[in-house]
N, C-alpha and C. Protein backbone atom coordinates (compact mmCIF):
# COMPACT_ATOMS: atom_id res chain seq x y z
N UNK A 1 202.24 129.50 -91.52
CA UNK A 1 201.36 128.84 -92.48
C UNK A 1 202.02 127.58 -93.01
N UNK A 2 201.29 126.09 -92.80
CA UNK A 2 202.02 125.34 -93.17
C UNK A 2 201.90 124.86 -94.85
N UNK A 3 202.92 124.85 -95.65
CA UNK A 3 202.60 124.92 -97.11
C UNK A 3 203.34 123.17 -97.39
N UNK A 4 202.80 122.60 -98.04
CA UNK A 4 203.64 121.72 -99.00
C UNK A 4 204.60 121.82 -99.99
N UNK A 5 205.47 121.54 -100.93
CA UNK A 5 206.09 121.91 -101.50
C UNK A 5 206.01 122.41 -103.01
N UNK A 6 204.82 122.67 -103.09
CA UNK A 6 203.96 123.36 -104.26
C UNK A 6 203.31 124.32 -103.50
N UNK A 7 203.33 124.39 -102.86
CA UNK A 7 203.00 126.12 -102.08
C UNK A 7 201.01 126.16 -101.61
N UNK A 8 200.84 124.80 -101.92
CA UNK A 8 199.39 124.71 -101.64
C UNK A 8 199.24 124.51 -100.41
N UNK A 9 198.46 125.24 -99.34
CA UNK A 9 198.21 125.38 -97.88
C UNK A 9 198.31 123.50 -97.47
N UNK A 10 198.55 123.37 -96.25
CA UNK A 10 197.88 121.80 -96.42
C UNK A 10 197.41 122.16 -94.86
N UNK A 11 195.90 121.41 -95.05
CA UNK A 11 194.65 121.25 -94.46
C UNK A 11 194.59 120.11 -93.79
N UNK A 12 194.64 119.80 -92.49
CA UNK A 12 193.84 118.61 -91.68
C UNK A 12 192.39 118.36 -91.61
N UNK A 13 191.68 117.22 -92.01
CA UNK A 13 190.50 117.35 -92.01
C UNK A 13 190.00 115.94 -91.00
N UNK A 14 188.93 116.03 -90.24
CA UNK A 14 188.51 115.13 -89.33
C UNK A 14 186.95 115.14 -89.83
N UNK A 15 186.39 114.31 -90.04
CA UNK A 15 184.78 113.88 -90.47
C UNK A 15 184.38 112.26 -89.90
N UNK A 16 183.07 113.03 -89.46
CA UNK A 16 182.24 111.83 -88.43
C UNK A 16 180.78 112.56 -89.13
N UNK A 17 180.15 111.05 -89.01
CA UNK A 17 178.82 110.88 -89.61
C UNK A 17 177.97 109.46 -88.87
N UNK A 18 176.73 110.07 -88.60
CA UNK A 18 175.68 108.80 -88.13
C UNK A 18 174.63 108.84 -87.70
N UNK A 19 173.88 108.44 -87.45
CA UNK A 19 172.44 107.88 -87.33
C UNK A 19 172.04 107.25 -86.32
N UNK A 20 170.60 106.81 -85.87
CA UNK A 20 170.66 106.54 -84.48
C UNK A 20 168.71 106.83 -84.91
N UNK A 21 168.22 105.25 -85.02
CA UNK A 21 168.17 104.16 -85.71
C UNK A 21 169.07 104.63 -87.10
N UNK A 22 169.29 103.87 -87.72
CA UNK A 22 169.93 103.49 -88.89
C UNK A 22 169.13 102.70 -90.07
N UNK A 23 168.51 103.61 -90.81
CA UNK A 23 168.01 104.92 -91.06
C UNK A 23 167.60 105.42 -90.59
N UNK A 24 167.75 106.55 -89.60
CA UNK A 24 166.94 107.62 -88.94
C UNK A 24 167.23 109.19 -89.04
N UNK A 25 167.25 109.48 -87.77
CA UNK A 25 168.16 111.12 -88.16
C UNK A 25 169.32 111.10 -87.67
N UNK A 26 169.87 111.69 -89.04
CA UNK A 26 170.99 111.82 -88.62
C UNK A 26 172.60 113.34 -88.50
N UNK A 27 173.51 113.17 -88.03
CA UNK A 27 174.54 114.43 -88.02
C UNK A 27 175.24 113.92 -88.63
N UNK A 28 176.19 114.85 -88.74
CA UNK A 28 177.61 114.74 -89.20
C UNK A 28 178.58 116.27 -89.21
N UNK A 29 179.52 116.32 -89.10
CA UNK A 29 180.60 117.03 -88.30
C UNK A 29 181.88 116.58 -89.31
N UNK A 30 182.38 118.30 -89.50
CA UNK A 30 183.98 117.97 -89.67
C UNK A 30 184.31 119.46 -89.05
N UNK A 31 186.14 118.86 -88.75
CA UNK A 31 186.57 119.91 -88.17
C UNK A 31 188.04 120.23 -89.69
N UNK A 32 188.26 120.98 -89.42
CA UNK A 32 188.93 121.24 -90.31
C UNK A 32 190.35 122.41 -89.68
N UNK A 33 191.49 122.14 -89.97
CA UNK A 33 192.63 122.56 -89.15
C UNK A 33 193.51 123.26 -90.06
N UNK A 34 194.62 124.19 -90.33
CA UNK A 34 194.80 124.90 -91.12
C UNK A 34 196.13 125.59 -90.00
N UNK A 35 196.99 125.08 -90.01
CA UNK A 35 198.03 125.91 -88.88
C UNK A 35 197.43 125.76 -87.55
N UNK A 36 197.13 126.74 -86.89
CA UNK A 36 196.73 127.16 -85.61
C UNK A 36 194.86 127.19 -85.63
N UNK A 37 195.13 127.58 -87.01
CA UNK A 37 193.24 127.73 -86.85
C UNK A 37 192.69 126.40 -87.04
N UNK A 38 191.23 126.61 -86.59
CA UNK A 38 190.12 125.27 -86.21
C UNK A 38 189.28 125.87 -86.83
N UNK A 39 187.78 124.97 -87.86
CA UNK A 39 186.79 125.43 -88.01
C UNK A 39 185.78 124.22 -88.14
N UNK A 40 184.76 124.13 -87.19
CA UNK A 40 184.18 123.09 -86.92
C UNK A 40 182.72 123.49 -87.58
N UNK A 41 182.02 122.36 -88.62
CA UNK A 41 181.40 122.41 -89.56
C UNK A 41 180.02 120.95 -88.97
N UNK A 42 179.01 121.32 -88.93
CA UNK A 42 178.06 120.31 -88.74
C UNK A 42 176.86 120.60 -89.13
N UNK A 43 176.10 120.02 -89.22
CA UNK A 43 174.86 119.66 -89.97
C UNK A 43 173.63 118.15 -89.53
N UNK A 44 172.24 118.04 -90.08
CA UNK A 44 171.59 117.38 -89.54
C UNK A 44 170.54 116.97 -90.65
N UNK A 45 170.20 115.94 -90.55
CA UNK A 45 169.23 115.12 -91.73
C UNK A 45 167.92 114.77 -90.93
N UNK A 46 166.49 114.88 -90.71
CA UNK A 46 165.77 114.14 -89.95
C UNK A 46 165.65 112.64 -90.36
N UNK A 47 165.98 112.18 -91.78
CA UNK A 47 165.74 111.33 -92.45
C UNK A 47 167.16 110.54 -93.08
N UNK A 48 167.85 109.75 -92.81
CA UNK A 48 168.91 109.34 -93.72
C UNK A 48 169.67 108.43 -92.92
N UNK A 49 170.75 108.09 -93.60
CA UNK A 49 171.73 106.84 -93.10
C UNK A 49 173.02 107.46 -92.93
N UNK A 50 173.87 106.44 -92.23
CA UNK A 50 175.04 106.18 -91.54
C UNK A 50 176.37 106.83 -92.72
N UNK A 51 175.78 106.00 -93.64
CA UNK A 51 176.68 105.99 -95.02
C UNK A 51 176.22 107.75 -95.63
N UNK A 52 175.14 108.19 -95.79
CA UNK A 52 175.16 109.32 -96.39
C UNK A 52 175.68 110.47 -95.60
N UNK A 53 175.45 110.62 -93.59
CA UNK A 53 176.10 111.66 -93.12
C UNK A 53 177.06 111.59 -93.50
N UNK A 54 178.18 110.29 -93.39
CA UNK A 54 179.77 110.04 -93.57
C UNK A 54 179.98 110.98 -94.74
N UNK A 55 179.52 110.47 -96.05
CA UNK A 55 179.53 111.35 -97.31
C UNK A 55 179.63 113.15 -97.51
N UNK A 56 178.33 113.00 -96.41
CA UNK A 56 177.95 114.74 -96.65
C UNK A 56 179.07 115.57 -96.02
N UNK A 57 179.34 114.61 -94.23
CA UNK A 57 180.75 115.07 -93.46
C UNK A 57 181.66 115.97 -94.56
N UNK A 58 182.62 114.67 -95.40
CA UNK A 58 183.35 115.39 -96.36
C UNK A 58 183.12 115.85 -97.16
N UNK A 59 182.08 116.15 -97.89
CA UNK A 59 181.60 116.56 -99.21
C UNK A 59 181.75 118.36 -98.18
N UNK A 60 181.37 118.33 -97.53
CA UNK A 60 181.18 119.87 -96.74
C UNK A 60 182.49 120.05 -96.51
N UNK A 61 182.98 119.61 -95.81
CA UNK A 61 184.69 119.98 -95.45
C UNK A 61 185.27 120.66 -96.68
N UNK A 62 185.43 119.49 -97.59
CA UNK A 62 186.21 119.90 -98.92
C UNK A 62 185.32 121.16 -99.83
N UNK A 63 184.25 121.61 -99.60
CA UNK A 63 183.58 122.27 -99.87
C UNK A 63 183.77 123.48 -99.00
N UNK A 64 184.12 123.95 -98.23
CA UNK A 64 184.52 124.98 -97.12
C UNK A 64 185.60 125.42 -97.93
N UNK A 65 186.64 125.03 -98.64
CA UNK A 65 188.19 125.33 -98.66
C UNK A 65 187.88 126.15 -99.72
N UNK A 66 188.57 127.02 -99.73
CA UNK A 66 188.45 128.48 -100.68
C UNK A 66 189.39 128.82 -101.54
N UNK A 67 190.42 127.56 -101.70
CA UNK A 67 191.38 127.71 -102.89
C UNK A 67 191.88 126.02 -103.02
N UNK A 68 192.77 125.96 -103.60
CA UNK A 68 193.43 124.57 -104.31
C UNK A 68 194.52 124.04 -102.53
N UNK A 69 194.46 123.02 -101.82
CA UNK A 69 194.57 122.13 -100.94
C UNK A 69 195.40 121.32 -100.77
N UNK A 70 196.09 121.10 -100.13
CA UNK A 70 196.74 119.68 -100.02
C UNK A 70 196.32 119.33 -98.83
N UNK A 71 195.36 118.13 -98.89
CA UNK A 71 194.25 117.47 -97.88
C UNK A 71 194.48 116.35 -97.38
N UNK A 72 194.47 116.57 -95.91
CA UNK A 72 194.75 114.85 -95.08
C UNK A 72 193.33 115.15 -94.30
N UNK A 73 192.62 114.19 -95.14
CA UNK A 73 191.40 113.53 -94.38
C UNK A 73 190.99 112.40 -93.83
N UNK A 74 190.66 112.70 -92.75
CA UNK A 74 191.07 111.61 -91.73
C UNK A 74 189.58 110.89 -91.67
N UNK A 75 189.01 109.95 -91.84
CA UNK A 75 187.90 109.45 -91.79
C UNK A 75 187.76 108.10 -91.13
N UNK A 76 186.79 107.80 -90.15
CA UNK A 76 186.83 106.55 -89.31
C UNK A 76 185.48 105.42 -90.81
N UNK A 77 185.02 105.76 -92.03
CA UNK A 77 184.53 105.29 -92.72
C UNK A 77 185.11 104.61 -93.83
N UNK A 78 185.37 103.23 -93.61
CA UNK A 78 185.87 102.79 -94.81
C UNK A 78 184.94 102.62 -96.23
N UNK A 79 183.69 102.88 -96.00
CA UNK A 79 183.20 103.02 -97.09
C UNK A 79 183.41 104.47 -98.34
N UNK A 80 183.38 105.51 -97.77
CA UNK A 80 184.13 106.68 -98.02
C UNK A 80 185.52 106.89 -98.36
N UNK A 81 186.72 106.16 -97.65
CA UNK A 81 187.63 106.08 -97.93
C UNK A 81 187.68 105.04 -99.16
N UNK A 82 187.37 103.80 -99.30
CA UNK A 82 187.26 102.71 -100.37
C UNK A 82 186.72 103.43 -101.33
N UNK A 83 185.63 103.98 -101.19
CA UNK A 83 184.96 104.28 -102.58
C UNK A 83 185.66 105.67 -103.27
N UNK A 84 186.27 106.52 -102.42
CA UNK A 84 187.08 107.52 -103.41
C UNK A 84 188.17 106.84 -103.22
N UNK A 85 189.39 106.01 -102.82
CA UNK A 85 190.42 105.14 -103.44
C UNK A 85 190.10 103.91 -104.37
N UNK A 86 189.45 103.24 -104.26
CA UNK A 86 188.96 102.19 -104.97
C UNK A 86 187.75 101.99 -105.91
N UNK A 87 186.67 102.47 -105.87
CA UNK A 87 185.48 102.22 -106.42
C UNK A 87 185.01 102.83 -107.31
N UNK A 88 185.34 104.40 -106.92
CA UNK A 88 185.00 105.92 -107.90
C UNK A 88 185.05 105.87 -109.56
N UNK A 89 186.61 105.60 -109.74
CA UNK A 89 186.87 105.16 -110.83
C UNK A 89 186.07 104.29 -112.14
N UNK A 90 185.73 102.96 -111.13
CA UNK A 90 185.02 102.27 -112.17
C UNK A 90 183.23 102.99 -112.15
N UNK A 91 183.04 103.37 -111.05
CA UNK A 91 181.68 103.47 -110.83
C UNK A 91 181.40 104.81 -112.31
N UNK A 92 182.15 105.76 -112.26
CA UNK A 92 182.28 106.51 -113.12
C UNK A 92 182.32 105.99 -114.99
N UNK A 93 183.28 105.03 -115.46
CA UNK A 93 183.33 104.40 -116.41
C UNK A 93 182.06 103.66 -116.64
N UNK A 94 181.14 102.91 -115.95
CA UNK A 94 180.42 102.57 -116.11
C UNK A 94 179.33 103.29 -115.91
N UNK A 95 179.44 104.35 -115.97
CA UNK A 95 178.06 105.38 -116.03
C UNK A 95 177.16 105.48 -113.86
N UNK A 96 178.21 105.50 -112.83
CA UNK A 96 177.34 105.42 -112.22
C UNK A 96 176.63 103.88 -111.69
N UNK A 97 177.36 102.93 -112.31
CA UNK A 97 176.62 101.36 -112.41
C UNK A 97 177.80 100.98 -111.50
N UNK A 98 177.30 99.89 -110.38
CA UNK A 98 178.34 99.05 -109.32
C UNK A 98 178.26 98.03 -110.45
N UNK A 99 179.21 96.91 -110.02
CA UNK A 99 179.79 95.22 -110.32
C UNK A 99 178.16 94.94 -110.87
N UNK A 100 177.12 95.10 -110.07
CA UNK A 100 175.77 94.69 -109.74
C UNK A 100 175.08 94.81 -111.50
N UNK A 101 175.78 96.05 -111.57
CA UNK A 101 175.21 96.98 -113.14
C UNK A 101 173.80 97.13 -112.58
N UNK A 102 173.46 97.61 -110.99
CA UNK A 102 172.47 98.59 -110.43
C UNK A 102 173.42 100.02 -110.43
N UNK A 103 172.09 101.01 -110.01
CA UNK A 103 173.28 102.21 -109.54
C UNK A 103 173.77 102.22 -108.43
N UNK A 104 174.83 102.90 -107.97
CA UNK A 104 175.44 102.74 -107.20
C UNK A 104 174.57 103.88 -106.09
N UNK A 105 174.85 103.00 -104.69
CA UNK A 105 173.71 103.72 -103.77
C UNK A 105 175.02 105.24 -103.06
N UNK A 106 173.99 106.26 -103.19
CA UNK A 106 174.35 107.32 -102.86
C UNK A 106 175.05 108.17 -103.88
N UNK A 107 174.44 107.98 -105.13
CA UNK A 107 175.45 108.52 -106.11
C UNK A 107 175.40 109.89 -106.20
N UNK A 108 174.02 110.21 -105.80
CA UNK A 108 174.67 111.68 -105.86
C UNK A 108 175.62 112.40 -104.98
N UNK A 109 175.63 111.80 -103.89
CA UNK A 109 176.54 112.56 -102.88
C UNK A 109 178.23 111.86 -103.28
N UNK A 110 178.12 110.70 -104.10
CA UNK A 110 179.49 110.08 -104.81
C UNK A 110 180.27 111.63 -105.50
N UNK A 111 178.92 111.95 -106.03
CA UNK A 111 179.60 112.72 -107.53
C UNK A 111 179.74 114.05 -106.69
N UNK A 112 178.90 114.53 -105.90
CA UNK A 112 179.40 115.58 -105.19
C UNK A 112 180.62 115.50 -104.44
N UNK A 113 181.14 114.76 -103.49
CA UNK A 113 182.64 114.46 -103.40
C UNK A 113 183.39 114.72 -104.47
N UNK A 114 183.11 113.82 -105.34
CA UNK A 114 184.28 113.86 -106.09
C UNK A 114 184.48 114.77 -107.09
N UNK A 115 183.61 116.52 -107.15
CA UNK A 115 183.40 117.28 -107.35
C UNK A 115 184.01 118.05 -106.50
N UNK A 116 183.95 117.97 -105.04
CA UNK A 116 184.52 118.66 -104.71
C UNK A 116 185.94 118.38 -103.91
N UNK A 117 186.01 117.36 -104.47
CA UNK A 117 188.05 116.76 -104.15
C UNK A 117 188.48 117.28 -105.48
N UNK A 118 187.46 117.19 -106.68
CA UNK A 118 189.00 118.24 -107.45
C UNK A 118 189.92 118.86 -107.94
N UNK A 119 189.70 119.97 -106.81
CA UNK A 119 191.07 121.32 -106.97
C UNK A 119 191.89 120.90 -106.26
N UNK A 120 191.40 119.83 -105.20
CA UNK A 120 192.77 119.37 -103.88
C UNK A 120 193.60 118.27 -104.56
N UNK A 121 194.24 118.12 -103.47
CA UNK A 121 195.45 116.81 -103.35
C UNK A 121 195.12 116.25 -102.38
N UNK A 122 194.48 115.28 -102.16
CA UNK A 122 193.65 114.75 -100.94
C UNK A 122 194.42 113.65 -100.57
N UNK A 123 194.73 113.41 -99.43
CA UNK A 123 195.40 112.08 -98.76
C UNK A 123 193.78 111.13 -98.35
N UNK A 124 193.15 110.45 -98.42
CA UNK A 124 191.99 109.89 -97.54
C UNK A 124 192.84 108.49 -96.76
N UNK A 125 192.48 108.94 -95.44
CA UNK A 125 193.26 108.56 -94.15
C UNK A 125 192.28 108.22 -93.34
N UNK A 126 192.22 106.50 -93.20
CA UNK A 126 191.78 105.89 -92.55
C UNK A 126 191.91 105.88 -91.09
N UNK A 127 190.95 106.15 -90.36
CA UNK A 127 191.36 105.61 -88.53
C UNK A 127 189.84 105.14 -88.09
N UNK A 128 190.63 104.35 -87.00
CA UNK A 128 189.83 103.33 -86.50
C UNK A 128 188.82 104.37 -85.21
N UNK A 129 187.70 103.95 -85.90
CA UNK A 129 186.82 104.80 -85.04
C UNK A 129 186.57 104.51 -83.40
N UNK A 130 186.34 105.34 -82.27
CA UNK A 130 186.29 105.07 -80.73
C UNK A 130 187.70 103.94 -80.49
N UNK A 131 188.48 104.30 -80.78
CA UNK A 131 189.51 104.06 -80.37
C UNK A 131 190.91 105.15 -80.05
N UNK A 132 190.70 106.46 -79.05
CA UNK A 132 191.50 107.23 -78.94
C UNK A 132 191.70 108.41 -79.82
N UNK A 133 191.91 108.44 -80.93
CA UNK A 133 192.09 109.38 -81.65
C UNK A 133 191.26 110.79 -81.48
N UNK A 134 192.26 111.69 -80.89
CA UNK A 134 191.32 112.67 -80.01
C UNK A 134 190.45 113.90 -80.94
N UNK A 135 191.12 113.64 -82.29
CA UNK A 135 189.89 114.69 -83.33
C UNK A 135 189.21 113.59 -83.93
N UNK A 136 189.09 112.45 -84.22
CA UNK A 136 187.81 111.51 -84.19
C UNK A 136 186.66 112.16 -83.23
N UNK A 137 187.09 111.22 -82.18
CA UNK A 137 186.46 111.44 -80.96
C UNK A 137 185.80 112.88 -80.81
N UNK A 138 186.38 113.71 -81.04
CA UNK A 138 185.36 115.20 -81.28
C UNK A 138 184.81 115.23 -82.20
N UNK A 139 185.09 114.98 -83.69
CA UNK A 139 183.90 114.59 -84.55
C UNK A 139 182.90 114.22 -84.46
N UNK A 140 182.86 113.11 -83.85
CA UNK A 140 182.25 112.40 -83.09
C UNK A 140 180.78 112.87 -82.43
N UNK A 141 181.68 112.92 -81.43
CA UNK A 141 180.80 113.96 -80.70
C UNK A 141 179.79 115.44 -80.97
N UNK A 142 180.45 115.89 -81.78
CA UNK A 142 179.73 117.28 -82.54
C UNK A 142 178.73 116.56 -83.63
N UNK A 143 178.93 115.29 -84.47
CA UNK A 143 178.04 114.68 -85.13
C UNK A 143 176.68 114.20 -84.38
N UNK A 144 177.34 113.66 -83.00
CA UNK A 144 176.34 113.03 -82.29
C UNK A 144 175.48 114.23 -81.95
N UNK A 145 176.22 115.55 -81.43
CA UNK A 145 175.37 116.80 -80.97
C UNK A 145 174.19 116.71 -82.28
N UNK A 146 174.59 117.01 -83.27
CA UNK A 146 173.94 117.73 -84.46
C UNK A 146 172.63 116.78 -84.77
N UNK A 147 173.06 115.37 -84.67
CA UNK A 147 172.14 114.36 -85.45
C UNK A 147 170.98 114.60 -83.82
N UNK A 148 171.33 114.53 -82.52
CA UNK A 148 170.06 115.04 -81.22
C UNK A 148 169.76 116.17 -81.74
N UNK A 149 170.11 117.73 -82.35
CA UNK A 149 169.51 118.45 -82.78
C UNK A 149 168.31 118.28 -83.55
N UNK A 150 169.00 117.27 -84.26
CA UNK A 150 167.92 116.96 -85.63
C UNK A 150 166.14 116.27 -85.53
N UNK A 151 166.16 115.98 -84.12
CA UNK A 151 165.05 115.59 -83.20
C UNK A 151 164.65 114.06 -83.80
């Protein structure tokens, strides 16, 4: 069992999200790694965007974990990654309001993330999407399965 040095499990997480028109229907997929074990998580929208599977991806992952985390989530979305390193913060102080002082688009699935990041210790770990990375690339793919499910 691999532990960190606070004794909290630490979790690999891989999340892919998308659409196909954009807005259309869409999947999204995470796999989630834990030692030796794998548990691959997906889902399907008939109706939605690029940006909200990405969201839901992790909002579900981190939502799977059944105690307190130390989380490397690996995400090919810099909007997801930016907005829980960079954006969250203010979007929150200001009630939910972007720079714009509109609301910020997707807020509810904002606040659900960041509801369910937390009990963790989350690393959010950028990679460059279709470029090799072989649990991308299966994300990927299981997103793409889910969002053709979604008809």
């Amino acid at each position: 069992m691999p532990l960190d040095s606070d004794d909290r499990p630490l979790v690999e997480i891989w999340t892919d999200g998308g659409c196909k028109p954009n807005p259309g229907p869409g999947g999204w997929a995470a796999i989630l790694k834990f030692g030796a074990t794998e548990k691959e998580l997906t889902g399907h929208d008939p109706a939605t965007t690029n940006n909200r599977m990405e969201l839901t991806a992790a909002c579900a992952a981190l939502e799977a974990l059944k105690r307190p985390c130390r989380v490397v989530l690996h995400t090919d979305s810099e909007y997801v990654r930016n907005g829980m390193e960079r954006w969250i913060k203010g979007w929150v102080r200001n009630n939910w309001k972007n720079a714009a002082k509109e609301p910020v688009a997707n807020y509810p699935l904002w606040q659900r993330l960041l509801e369910a990041a937390k009990p963790h210790d989350v690393e959010w770990k950028w990679v460059r999407g279709h470029a090799g990375d072989a649990m991308n690339e299966r994300a990927d793919v299981l997103a793409t399965k889910a969002r053709m499910g979604a008809g």
